[in-house]
N, C-alpha and C. Protein backbone atom coordinates (compact mmCIF):
# COMPACT_ATOMS: atom_id res chain seq x y z
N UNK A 1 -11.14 46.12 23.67
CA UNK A 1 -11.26 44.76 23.19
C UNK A 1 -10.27 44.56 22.04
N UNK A 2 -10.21 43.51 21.87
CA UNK A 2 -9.22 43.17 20.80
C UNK A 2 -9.20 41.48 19.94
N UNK A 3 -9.39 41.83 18.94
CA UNK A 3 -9.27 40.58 17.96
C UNK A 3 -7.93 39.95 17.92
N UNK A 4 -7.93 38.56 18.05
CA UNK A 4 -6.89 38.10 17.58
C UNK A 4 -6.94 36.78 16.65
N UNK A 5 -5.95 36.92 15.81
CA UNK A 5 -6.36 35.59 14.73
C UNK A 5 -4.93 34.99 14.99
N UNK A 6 -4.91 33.55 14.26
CA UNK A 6 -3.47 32.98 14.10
C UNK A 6 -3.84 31.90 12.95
N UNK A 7 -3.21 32.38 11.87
CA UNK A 7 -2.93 31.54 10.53
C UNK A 7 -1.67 30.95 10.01
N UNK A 8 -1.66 30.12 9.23
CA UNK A 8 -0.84 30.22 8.84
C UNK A 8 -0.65 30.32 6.62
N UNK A 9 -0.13 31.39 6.48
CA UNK A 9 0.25 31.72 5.31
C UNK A 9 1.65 31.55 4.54
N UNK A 10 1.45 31.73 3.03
CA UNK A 10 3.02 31.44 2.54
C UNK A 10 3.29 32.89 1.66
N UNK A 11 4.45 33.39 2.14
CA UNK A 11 5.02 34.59 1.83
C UNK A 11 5.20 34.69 0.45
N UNK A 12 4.88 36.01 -0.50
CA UNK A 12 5.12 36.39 -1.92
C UNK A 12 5.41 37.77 -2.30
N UNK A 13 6.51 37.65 -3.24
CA UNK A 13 6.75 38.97 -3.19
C UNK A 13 5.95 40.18 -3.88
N UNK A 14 5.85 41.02 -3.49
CA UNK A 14 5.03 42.31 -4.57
C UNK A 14 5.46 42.49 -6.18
N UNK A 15 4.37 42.41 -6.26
CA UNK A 15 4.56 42.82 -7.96
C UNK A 15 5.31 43.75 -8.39
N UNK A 16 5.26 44.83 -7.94
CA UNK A 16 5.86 46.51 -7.91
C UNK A 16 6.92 46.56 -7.54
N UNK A 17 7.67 45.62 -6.37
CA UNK A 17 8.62 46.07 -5.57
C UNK A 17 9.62 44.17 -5.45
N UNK A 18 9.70 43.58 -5.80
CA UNK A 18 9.72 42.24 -5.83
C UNK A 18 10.78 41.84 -4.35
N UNK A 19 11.22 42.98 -3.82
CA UNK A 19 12.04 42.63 -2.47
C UNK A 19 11.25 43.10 -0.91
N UNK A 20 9.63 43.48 -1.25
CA UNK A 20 9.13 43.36 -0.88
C UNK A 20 8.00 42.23 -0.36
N UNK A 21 7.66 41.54 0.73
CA UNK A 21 6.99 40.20 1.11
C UNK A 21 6.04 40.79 1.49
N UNK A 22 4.85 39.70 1.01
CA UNK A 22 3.52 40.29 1.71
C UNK A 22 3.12 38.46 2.37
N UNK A 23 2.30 38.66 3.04
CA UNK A 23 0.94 37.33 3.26
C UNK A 23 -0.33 37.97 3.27
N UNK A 24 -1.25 36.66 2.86
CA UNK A 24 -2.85 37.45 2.68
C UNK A 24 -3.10 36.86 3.88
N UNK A 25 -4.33 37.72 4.66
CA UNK A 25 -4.88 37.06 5.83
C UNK A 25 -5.99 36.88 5.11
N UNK A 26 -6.43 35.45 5.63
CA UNK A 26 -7.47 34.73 5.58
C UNK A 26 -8.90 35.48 5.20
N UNK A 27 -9.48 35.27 4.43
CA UNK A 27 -11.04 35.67 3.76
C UNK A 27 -11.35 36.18 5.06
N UNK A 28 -12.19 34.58 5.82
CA UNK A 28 -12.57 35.26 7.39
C UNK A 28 -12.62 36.16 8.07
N UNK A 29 -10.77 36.04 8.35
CA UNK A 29 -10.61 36.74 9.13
C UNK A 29 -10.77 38.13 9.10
N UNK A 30 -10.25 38.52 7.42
CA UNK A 30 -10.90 39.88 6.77
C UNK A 30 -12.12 40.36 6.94
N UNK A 31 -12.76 39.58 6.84
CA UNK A 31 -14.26 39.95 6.78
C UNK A 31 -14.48 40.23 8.32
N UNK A 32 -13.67 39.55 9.27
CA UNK A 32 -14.13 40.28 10.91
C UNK A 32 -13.57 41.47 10.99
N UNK A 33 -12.38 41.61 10.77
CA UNK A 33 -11.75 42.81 10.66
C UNK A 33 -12.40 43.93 10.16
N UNK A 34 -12.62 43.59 8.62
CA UNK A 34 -13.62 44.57 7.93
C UNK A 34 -14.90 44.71 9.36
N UNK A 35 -15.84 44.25 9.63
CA UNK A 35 -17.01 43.86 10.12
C UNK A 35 -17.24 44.69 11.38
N UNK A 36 -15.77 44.56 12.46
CA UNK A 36 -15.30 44.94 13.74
C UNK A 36 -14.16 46.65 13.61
N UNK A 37 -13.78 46.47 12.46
CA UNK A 37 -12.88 47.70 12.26
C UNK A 37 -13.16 48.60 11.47
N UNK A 38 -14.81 49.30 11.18
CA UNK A 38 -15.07 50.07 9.98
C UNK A 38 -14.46 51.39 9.48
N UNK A 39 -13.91 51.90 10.55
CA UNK A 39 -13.15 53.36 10.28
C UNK A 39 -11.47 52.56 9.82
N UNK A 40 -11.13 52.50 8.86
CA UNK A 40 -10.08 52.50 8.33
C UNK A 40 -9.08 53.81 7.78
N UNK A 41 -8.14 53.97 8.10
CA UNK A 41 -6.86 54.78 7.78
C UNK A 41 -6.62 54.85 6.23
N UNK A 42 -5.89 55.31 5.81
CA UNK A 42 -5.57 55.90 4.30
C UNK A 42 -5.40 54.22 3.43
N UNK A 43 -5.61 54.27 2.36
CA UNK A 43 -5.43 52.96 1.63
C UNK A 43 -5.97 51.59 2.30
N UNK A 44 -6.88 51.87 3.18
CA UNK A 44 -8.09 51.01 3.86
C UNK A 44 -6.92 50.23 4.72
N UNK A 45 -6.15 51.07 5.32
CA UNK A 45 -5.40 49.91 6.16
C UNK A 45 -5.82 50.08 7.45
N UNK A 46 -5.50 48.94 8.75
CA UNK A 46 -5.63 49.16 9.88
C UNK A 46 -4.78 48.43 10.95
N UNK A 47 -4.19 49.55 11.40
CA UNK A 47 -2.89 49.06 12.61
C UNK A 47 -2.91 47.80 13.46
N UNK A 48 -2.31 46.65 13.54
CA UNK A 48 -1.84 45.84 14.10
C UNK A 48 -0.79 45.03 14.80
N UNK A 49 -0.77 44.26 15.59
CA UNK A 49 0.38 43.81 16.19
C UNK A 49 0.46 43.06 15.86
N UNK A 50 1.92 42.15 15.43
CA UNK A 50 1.99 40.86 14.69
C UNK A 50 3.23 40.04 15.36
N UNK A 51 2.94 38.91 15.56
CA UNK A 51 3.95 38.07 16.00
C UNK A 51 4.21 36.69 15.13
N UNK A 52 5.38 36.32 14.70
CA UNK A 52 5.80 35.55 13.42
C UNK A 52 7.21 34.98 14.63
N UNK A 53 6.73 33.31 14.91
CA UNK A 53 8.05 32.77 15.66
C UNK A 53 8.36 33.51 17.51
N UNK A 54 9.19 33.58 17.35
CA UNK A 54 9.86 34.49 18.22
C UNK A 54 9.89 36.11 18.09
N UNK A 55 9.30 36.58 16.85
CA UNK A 55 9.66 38.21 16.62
C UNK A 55 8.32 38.64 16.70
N UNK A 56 8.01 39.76 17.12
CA UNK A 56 6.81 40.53 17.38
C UNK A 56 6.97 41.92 16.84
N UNK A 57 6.27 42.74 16.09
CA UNK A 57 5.86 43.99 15.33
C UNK A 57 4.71 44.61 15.74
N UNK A 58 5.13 45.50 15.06
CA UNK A 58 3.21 46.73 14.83
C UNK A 58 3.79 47.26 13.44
N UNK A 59 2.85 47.07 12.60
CA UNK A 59 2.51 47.01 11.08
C UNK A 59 0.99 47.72 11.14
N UNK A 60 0.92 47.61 10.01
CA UNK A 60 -0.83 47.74 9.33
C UNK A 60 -0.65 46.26 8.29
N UNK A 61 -2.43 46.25 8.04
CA UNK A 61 -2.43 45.38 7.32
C UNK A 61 -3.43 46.19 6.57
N UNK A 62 -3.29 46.00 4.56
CA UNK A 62 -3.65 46.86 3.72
C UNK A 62 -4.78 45.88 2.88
N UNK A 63 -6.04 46.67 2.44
CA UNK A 63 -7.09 46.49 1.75
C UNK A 63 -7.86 46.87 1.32
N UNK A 64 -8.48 47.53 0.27
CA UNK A 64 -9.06 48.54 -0.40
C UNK A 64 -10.61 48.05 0.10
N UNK A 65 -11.95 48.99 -0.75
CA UNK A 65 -13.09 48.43 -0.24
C UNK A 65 -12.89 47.13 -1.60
N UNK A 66 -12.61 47.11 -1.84
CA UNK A 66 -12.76 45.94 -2.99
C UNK A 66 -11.97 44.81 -2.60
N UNK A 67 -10.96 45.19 -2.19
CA UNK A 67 -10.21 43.46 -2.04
C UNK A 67 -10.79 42.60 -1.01
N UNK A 68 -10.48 41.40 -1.60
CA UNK A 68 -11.25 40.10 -0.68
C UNK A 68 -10.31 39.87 0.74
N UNK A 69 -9.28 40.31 0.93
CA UNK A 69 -8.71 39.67 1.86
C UNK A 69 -7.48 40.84 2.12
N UNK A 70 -7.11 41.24 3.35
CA UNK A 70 -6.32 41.74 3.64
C UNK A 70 -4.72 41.53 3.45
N UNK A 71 -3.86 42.13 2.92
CA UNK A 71 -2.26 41.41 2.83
C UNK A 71 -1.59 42.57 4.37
N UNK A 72 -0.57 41.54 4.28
CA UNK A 72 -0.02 41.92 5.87
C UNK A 72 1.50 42.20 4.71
N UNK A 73 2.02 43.21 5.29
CA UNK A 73 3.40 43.05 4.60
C UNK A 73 4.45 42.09 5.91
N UNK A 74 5.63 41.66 5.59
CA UNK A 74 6.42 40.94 6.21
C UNK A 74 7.94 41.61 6.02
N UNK A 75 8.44 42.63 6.53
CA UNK A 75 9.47 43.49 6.99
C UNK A 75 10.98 41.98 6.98
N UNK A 76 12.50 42.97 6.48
CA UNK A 76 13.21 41.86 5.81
C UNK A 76 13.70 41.35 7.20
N UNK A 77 13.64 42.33 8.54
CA UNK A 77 14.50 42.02 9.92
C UNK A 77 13.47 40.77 10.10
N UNK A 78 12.78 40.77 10.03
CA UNK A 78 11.48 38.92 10.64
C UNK A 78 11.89 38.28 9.49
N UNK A 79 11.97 38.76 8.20
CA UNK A 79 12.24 37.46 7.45
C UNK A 79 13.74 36.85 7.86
N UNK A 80 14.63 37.84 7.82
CA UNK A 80 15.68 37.11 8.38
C UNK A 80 16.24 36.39 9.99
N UNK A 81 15.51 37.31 10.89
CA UNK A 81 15.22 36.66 11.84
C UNK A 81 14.69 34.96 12.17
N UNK A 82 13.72 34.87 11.18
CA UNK A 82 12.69 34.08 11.17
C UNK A 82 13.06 32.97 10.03
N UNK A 83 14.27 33.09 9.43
CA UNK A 83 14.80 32.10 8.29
C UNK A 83 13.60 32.12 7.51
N UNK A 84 12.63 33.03 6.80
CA UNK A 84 11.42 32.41 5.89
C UNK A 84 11.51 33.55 4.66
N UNK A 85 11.25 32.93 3.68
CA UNK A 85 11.04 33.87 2.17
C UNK A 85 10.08 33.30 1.71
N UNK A 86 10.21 33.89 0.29
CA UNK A 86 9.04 33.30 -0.80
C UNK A 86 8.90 31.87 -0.65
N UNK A 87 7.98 31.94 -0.51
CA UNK A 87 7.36 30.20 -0.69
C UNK A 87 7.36 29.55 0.15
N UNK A 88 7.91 29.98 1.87
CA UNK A 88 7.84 29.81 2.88
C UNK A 88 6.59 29.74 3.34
N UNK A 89 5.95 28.80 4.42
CA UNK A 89 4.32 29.43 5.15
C UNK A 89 5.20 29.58 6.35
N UNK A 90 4.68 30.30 7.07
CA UNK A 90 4.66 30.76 8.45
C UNK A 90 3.24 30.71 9.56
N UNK A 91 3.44 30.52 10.82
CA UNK A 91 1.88 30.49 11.65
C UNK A 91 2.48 32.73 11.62
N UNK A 92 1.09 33.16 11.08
CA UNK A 92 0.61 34.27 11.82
C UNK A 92 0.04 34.64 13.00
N UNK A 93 0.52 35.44 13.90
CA UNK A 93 -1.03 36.00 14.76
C UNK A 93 -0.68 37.25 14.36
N UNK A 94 -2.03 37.98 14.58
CA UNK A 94 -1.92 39.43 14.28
C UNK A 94 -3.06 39.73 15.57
N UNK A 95 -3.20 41.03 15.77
CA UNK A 95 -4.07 41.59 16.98
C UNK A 95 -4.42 42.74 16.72
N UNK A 96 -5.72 42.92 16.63
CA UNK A 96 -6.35 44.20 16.15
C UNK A 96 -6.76 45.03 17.52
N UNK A 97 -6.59 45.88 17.72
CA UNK A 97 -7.49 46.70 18.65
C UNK A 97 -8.91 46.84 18.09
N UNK A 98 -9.88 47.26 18.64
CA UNK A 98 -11.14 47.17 18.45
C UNK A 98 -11.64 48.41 19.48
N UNK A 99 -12.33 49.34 18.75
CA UNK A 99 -12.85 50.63 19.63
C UNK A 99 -14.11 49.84 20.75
């Protein structure tokens, strides 16, 4: 089975790394994820497929037990592909597998 969401978010860069882009996925959708995906990988992340426009990936999307909402990072080949930076929104889908 498999989850799929489609949002749309506006890209920001990391605090730490500022040429790095992230988007948050949606409260919600976190909370299904969290809800549907309880075994999480190192730094509470969990592997996904993501499609932004025309370009399609496999990423993780990262979240501790504490954070409210998952951030998706956004890789620079889709940003430039995809003409979008900071302050850009974009429609997300992402696709979770589900055991």
């Amino acid at each position: 089975m498999e989850l799929v969401f489609t949002f749309t978010a506006r890209l920001y860069p990391w605090e730490s790394n500022p040429s790095i882009r992230f988007v948050d996925v949606p409260i919600d959708e976190s909370e299904d994820i969290r809800e549907f995906v309880p075994s999480r990988r190192s730094a509470g992340s969990v592997p996904v497929k993501v499609r932004i426009g025309e370009t399609q990936w496999k990423t993780s999307v990262f979240g501790g037990k504490n954070a409210e909402s998952f951030v998706l990072p956004i890789k620079k080949a889709v940003r430039v592909a995809e003409n979008i930076d900071i302050g850009d929104s974009a429609e997300v889908t992402i696709t979770v597998a589900v055991d």
